[in-house]
C-alpha atoms as a PDB file:
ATOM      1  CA  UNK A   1      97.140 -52.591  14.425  1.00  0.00           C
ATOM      2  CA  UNK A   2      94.234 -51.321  16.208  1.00  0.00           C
ATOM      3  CA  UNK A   3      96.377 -50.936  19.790  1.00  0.00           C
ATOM      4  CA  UNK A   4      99.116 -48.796  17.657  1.00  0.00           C
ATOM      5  CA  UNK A   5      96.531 -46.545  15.545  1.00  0.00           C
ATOM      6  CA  UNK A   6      94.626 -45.638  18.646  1.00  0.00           C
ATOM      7  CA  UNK A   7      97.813 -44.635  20.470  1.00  0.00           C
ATOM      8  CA  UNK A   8      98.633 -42.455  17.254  1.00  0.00           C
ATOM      9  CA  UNK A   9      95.280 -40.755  17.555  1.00  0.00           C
ATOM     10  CA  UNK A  10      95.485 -40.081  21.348  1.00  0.00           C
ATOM     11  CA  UNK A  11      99.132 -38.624  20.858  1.00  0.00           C
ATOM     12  CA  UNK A  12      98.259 -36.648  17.596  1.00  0.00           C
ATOM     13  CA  UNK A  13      95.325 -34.894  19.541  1.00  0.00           C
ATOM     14  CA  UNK A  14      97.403 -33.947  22.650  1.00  0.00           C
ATOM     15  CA  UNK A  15     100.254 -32.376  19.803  1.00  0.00           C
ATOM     16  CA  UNK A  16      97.022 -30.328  17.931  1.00  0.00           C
ATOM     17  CA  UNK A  17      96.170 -29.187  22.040  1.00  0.00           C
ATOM     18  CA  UNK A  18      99.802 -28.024  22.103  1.00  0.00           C
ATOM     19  CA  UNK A  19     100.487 -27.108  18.126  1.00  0.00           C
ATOM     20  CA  UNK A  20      99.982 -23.788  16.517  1.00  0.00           C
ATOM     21  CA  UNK A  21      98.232 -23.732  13.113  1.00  0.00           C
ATOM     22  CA  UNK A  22     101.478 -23.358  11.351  1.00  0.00           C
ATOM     23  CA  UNK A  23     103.549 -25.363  13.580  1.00  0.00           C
ATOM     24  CA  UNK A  24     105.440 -27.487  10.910  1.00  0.00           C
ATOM     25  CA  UNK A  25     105.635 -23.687   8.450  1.00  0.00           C
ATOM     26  CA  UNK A  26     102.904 -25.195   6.029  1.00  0.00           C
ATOM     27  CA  UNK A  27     101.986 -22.427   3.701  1.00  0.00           C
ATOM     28  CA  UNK A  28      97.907 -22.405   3.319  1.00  0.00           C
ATOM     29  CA  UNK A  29      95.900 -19.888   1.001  1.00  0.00           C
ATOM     30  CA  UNK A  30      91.902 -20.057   1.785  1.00  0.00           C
ATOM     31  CA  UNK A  31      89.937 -18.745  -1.300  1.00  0.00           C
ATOM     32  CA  UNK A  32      85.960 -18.732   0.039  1.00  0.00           C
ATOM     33  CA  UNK A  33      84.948 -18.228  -3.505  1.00  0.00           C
ATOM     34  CA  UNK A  34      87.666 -21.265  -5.114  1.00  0.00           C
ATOM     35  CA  UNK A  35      85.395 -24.438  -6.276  1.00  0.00           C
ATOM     36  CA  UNK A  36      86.893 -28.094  -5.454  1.00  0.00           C
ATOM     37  CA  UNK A  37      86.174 -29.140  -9.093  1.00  0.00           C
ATOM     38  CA  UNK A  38      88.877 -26.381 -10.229  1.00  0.00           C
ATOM     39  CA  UNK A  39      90.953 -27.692  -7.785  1.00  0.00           C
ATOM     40  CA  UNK A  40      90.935 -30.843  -8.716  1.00  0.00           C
ATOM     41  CA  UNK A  41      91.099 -29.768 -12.434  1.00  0.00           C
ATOM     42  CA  UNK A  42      94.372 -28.160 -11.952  1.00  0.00           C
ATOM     43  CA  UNK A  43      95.726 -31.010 -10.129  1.00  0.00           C
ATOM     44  CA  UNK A  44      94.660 -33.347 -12.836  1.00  0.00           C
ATOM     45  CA  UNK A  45      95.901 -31.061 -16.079  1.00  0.00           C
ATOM     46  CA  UNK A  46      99.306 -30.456 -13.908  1.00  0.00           C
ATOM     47  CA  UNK A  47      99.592 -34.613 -13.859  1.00  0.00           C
ATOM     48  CA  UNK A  48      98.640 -35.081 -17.448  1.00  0.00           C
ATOM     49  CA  UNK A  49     101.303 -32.369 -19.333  1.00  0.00           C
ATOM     50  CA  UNK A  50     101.182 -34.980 -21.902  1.00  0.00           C
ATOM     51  CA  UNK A  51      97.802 -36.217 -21.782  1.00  0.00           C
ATOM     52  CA  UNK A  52      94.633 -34.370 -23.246  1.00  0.00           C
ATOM     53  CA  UNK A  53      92.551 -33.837 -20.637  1.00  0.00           C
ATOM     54  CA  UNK A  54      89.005 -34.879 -20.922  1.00  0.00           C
ATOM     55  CA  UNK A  55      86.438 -31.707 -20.334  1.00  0.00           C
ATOM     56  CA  UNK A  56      84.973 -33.822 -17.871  1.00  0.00           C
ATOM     57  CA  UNK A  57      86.516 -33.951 -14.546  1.00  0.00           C
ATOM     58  CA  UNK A  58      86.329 -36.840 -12.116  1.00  0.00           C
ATOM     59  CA  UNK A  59      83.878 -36.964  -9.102  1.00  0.00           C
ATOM     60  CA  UNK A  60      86.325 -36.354  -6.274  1.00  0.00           C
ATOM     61  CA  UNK A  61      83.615 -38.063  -4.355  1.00  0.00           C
ATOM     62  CA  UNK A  62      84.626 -41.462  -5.538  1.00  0.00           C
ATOM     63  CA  UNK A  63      88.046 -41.111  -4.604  1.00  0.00           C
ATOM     64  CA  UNK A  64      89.076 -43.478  -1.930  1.00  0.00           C
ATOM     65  CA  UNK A  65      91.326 -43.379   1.091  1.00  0.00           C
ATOM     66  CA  UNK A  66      94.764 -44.297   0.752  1.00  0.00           C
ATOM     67  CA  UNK A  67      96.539 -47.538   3.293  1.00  0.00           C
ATOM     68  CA  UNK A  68      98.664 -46.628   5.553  1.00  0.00           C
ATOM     69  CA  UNK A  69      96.631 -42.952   5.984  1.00  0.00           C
ATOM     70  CA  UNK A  70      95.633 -42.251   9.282  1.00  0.00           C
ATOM     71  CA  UNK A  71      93.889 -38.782  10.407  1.00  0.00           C
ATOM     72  CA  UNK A  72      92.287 -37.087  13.292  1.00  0.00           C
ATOM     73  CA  UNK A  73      90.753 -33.722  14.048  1.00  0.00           C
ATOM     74  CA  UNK A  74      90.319 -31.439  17.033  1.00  0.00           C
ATOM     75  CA  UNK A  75      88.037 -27.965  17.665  1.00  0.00           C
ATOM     76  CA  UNK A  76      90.943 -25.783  19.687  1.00  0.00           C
ATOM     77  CA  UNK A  77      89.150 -24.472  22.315  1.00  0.00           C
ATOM     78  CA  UNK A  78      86.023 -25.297  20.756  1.00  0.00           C
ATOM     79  CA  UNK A  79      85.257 -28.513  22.486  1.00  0.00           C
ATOM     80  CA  UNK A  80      81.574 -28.027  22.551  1.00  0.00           C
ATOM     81  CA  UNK A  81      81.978 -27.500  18.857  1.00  0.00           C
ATOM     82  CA  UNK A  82      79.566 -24.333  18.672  1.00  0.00           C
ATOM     83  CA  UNK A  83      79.944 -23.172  15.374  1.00  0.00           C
ATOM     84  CA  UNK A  84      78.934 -18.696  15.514  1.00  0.00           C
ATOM     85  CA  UNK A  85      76.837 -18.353  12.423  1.00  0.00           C
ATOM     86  CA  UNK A  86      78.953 -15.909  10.157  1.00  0.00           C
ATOM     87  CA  UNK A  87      82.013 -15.843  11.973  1.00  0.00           C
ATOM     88  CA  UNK A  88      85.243 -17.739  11.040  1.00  0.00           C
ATOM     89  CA  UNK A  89      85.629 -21.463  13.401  1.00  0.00           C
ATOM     90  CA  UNK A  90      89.026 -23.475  13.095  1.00  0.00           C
ATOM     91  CA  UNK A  91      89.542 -26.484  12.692  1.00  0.00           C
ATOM     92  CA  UNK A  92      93.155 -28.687  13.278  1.00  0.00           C
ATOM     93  CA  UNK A  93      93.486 -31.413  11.339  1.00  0.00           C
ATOM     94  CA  UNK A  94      96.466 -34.272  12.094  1.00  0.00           C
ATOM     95  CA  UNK A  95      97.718 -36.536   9.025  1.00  0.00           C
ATOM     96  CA  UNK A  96     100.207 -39.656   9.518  1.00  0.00           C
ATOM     97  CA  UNK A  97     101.510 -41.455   6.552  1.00  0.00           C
ATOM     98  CA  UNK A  98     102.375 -44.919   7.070  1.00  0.00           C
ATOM     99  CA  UNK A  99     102.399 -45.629   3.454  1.00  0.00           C
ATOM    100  CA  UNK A 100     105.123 -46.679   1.178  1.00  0.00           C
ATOM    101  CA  UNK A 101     105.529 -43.495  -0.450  1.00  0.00           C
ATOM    102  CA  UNK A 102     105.432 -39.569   0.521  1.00  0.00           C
ATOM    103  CA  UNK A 103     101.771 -38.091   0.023  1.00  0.00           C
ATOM    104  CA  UNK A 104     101.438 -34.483  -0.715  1.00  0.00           C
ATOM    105  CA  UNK A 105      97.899 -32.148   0.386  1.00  0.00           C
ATOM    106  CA  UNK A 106      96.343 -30.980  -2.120  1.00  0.00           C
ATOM    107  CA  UNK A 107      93.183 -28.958   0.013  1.00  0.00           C
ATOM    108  CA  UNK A 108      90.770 -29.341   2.895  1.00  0.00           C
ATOM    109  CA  UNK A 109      87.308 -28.676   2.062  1.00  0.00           C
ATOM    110  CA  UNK A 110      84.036 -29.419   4.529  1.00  0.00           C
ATOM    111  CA  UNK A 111      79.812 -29.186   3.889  1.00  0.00           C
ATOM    112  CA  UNK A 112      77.102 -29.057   5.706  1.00  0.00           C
ATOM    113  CA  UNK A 113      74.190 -31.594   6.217  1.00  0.00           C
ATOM    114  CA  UNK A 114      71.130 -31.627   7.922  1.00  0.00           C
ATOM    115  CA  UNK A 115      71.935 -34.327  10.257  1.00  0.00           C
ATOM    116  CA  UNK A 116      69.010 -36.919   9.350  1.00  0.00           C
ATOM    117  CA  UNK A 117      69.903 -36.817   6.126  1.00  0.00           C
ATOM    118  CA  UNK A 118      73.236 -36.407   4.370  1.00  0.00           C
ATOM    119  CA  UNK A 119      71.949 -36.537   0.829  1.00  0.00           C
ATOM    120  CA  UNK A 120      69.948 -32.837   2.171  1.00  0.00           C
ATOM    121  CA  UNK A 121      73.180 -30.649   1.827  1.00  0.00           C
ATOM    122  CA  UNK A 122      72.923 -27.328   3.766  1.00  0.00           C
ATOM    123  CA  UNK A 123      75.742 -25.740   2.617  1.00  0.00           C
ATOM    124  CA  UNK A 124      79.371 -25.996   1.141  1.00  0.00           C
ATOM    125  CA  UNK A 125      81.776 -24.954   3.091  1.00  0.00           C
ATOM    126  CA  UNK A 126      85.553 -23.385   1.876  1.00  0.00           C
ATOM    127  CA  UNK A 127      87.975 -25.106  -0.183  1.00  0.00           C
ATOM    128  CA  UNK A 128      91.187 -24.452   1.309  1.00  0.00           C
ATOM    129  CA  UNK A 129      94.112 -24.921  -0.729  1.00  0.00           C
ATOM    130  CA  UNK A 130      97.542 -26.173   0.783  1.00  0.00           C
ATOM    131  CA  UNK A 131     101.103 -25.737  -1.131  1.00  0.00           C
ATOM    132  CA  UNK A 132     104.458 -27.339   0.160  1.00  0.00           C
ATOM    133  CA  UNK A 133     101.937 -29.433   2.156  1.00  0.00           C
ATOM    134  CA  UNK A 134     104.119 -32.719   1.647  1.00  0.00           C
ATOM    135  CA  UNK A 135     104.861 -35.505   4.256  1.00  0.00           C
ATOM    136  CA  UNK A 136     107.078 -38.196   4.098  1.00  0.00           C
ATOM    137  CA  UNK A 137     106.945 -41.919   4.806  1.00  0.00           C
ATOM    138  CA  UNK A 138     106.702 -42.200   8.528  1.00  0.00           C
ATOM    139  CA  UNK A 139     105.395 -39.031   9.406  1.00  0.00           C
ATOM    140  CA  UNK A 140     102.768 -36.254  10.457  1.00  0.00           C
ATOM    141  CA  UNK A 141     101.893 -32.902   9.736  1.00  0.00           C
ATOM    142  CA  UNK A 142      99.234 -30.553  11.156  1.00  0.00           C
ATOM    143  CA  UNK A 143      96.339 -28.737   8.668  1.00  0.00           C
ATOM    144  CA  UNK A 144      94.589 -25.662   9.672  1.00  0.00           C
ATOM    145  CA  UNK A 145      91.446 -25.981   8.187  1.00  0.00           C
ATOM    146  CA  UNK A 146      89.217 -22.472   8.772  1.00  0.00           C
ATOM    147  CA  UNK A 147      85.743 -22.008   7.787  1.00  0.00           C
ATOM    148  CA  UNK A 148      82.581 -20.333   8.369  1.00  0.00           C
ATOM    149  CA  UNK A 149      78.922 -21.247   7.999  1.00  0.00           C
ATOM    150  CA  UNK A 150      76.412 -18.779   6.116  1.00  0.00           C
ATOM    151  CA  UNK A 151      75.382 -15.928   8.412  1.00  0.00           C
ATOM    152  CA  UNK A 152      71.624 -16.145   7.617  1.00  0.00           C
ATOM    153  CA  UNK A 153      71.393 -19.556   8.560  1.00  0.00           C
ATOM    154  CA  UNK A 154      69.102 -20.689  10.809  1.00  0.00           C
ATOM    155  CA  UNK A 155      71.027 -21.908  14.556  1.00  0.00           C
ATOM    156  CA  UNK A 156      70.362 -25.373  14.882  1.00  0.00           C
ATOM    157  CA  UNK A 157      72.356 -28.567  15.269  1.00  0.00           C
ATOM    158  CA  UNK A 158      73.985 -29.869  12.013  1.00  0.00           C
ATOM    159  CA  UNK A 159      75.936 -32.630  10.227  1.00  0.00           C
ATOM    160  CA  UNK A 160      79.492 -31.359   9.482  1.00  0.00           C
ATOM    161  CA  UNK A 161      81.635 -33.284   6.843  1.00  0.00           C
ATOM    162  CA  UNK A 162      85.270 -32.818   6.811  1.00  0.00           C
ATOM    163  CA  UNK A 163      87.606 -34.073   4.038  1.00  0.00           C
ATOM    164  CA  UNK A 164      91.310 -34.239   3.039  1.00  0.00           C
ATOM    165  CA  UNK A 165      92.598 -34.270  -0.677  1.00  0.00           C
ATOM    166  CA  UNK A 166      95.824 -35.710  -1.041  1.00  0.00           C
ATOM    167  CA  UNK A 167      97.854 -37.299  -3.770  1.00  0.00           C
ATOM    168  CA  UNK A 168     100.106 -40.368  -3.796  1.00  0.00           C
ATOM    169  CA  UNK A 169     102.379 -41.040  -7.029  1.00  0.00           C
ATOM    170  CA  UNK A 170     100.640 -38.483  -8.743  1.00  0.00           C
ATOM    171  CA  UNK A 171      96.947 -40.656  -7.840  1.00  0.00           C
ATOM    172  CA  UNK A 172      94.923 -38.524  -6.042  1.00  0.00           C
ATOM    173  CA  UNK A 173      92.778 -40.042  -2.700  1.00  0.00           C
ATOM    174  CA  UNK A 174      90.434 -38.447  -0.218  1.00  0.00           C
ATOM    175  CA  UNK A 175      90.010 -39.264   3.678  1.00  0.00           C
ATOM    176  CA  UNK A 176      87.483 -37.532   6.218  1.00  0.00           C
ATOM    177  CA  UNK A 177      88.555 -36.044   8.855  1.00  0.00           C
ATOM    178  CA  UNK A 178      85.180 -35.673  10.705  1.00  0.00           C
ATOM    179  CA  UNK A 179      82.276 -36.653  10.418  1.00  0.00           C
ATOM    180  CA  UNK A 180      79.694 -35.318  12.959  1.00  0.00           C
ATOM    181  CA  UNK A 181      77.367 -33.032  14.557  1.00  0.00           C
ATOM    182  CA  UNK A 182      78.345 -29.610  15.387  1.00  0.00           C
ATOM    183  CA  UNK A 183      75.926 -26.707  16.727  1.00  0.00           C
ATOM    184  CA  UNK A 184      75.550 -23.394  14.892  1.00  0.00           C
ATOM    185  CA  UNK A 185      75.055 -20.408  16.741  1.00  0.00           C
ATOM    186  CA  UNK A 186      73.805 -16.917  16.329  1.00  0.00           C
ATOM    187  CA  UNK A 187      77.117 -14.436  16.117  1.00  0.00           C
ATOM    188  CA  UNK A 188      77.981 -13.913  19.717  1.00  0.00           C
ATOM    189  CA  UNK A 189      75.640 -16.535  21.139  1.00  0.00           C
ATOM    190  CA  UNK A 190      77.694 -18.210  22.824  1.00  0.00           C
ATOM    191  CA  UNK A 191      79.259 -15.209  25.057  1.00  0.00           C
ATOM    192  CA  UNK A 192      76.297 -14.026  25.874  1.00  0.00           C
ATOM    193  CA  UNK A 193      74.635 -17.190  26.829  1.00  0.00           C
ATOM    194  CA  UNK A 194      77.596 -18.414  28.789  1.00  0.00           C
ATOM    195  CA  UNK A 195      77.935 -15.138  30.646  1.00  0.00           C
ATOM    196  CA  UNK A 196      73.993 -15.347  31.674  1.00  0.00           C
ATOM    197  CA  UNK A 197      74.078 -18.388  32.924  1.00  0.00           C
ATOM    198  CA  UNK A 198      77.221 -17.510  35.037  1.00  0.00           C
ATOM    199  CA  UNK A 199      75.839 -14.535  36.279  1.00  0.00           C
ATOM    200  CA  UNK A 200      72.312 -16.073  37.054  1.00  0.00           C
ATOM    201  CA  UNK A 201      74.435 -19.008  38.930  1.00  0.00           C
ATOM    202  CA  UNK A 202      76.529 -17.086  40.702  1.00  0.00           C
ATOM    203  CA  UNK A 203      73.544 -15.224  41.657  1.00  0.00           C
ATOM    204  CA  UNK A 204      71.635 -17.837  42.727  1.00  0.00           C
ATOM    205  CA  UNK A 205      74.364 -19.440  45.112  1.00  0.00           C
ATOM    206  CA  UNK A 206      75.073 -16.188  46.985  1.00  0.00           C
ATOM    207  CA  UNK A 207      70.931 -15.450  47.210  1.00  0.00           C
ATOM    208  CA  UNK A 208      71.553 -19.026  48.628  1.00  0.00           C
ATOM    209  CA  UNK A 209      74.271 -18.642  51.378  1.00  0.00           C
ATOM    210  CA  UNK A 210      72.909 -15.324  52.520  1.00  0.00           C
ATOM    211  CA  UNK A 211      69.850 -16.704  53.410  1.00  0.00           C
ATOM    212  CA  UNK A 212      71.559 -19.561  55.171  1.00  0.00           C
ATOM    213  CA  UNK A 213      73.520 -17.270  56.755  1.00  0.00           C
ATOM    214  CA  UNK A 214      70.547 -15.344  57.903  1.00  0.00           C
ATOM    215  CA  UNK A 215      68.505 -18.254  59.156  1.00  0.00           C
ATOM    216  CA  UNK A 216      71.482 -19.531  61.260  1.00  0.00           C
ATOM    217  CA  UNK A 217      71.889 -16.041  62.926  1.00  0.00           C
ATOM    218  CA  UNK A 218      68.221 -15.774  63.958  1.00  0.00           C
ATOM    219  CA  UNK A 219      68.759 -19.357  65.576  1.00  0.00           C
ATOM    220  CA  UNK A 220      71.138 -18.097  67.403  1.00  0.00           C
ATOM    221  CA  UNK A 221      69.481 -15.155  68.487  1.00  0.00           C
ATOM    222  CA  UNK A 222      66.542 -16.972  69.572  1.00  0.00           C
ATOM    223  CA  UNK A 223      68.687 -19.547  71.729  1.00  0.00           C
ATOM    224  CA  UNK A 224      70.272 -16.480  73.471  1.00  0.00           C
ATOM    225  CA  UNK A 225      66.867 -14.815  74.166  1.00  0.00           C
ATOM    226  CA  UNK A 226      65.546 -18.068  75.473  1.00  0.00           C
ATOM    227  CA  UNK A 227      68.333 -19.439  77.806  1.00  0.00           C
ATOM    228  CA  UNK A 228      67.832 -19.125  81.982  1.00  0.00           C
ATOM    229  CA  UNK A 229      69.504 -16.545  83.790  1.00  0.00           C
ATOM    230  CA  UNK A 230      71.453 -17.793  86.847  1.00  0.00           C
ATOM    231  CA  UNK A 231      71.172 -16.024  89.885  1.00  0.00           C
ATOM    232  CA  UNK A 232      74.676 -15.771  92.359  1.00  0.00           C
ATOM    233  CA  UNK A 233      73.753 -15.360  96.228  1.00  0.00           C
ATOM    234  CA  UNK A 234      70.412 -15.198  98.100  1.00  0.00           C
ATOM    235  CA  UNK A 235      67.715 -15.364  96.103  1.00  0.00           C
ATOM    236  CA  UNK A 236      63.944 -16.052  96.075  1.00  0.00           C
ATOM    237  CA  UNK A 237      63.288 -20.013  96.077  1.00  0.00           C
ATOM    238  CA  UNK A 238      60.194 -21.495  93.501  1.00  0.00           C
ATOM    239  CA  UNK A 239      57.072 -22.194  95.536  1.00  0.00           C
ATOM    240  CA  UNK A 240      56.917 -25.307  93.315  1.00  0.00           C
ATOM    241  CA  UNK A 241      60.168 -25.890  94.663  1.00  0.00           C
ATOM    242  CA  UNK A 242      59.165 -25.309  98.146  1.00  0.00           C
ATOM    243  CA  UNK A 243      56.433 -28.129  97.821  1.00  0.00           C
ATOM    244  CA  UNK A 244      58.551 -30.420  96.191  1.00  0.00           C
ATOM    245  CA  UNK A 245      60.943 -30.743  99.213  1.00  0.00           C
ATOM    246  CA  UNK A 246      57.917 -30.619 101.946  1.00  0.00           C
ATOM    247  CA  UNK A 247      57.709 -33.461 104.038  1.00  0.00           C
ATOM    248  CA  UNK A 248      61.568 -33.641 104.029  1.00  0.00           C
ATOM    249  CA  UNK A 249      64.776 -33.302 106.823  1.00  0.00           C
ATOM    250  CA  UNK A 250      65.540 -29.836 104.637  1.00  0.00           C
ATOM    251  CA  UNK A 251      62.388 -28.753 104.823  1.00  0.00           C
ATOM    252  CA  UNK A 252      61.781 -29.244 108.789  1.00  0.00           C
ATOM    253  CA  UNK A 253      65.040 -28.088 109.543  1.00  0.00           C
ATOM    254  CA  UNK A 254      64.280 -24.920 107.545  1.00  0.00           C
ATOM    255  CA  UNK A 255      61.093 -24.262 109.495  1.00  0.00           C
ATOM    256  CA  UNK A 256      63.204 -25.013 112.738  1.00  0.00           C
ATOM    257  CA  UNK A 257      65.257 -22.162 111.861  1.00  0.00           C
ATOM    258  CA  UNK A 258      62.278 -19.292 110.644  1.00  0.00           C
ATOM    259  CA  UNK A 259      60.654 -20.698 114.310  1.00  0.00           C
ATOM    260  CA  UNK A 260      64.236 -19.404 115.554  1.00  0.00           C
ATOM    261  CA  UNK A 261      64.330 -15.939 114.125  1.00  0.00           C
END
C-alpha cells in the first residue's frame, strides 16, 4: 500500500510539471470575498431539499478525510515556494480516488499560520469554488488552486495550510493538500534579488579571471626578461670561466697557441 501510493504521488507530480491548470476542462470560479461557511451552507441546504436546515452550520474543520483519497500538491515554477506579498501565487493540486464511489470538489481554500504556532492564524486565504469538478472511481483530476497573501504583510517565513472539500454520497470530507512553510516576499522581491545576486556573481568571477589572467601574463613577461641570451660565433669567454679550466690540457694548449701568434 505504501510502495503503490508513493508511486502515485511521484507520477501525479511529474503530470502537474507537465499539466496546464485546466488540463482535464474543470470549470473554477475564485470569489476573494466568498466565505467557506457559505460554501458549505449551500452545499448542505442543496443535500437537505427535504430537511430543515439547522441555522447552525457544521465546523468544516471536523470533517475528516475520506479512504481511498489520495492527494498531492506542487508550486509550478515556484519550487522555492516564495510567495510575492500582494500578488497572485498558484498552486496545482492532484486528487486520486480509490474509493468505492465517485467524489465530487466542492472548493479549495488555504490560511496562513505563523509557523510556531498554528492556533496564531495570520490570515485566510481564498475560497475557491469548483463546479463539474467530479472524478470517478479509479481516477485523477488536477485543481488550480490561486491565491494571494495580504499586501501589507510583513515578508517573513510562514505556515501555509492547504485544504480540499469534497463530497462522497452526498457526505461531505476534507483532505490537506499541504501543509508547510512557504516564504512571503515583498512584490517583486524576488526579481530583483535574484538578478543582484547574478549580476554581483557574474561580476565577481570575471573580476576573478581577469586578474588571473593578468598575473599569468606578467609571469611570463618576467621569464622572458630574465632568460640568457646565446651568443653564435666568437665571442668573449667568462674570466671565471677562464680560471675554472686553468691547470688543464685546454688551457695549456690555448696558451701554446697565443705564444704562436
Amino acid at each position: 500500500m505504501k510502495s503503490s501510493s508513493m508511486a502515485f504521488r511521484v507520477f501525479l507530480l511529474a503530470v502537474l510539471l507537465l499539466a496546464s491548470p485546466f488540463l482535464l476542462g474543470v470549470r473554477c470560479q475564485a470569489d476573494s470575498e466568498a466565505d467557506l461557511d457559505d460554501v458549505v451552507a449551500d452545499v448542505i441546504k442543496g443535500h437537505e431539499e427535504a430537511e430543515t436546515v439547522d441555522e447552525d452550520i457544521p465546523d468544516f474543520r471536523s470533517w475528516a478525510s475520506a479512504p481511498g483519497v489520495d492527494t498531492v500538491c506542487i508550486f509550478p515554477k515556484n519550487f522555492a515556494k516564495l510567495i510575492p506579498a500582494g500578488e497572485e501565487s498558484e498552486v496545482l493540486v492532484g486528487l486520486k480516488n480509490e474509493g468505492e464511489s465517485k467524489l465530487t470538489v466542492i472548493a479549495l481554500r488555504a490560511s496562513l499560520h505563523l509557523p510556531f504556532d498554528h492556533n496564531l492564524l495570520v490570515q485566510n486565504l481564498t475560497v475557491q469554488q469548483f463546479y463539474n469538478g467530479s472524478v470517478p472511481v479509479s481516477a485523477q483530476a488536477t485543481f488550480p488552486y490561486l491565491f494571494s497573501v495580504s499586501k501589507y504583510l510583513q515578508p517573513g517565513t510562514f505556515d501555509l495550510v492547504g485544504t480540499i472539500i469534497y463530497e462522497i454520497n452526498q457526505k461531505p470530507y476534507q483532505s490537506t493538500f499541504y501543509n508547510g512553510t512557504v516564504e512571503v516576499v515583498e512584490a517583486g522581491g524576488l526579481l530583483s534579488i535574484e538578478s543582484v545576486f547574478l549580476i554581483c556573481l557574474g561580476l565577481g568571477l570575471l573580476a576573478l579571471s581577469g586578474l588571473w589572467v593578468y598575473g599569468q601574463l606578467q609571469n611570463f613577461s618576467k621569464k622572458t626578461k630574465r632568460a640568457p641570451k646565446v651568443e653564435v660565433g666568437t665571442g668573449t669567454r667568462d674570466a671565471s670561466m677562464d680560471e675554472w679550466l686553468e691547470g688543464t690540457a685546454y688551457a695549456q694548449s690555448n696558451k701554446a697557441t697565443k705564444k704562436k701568434k
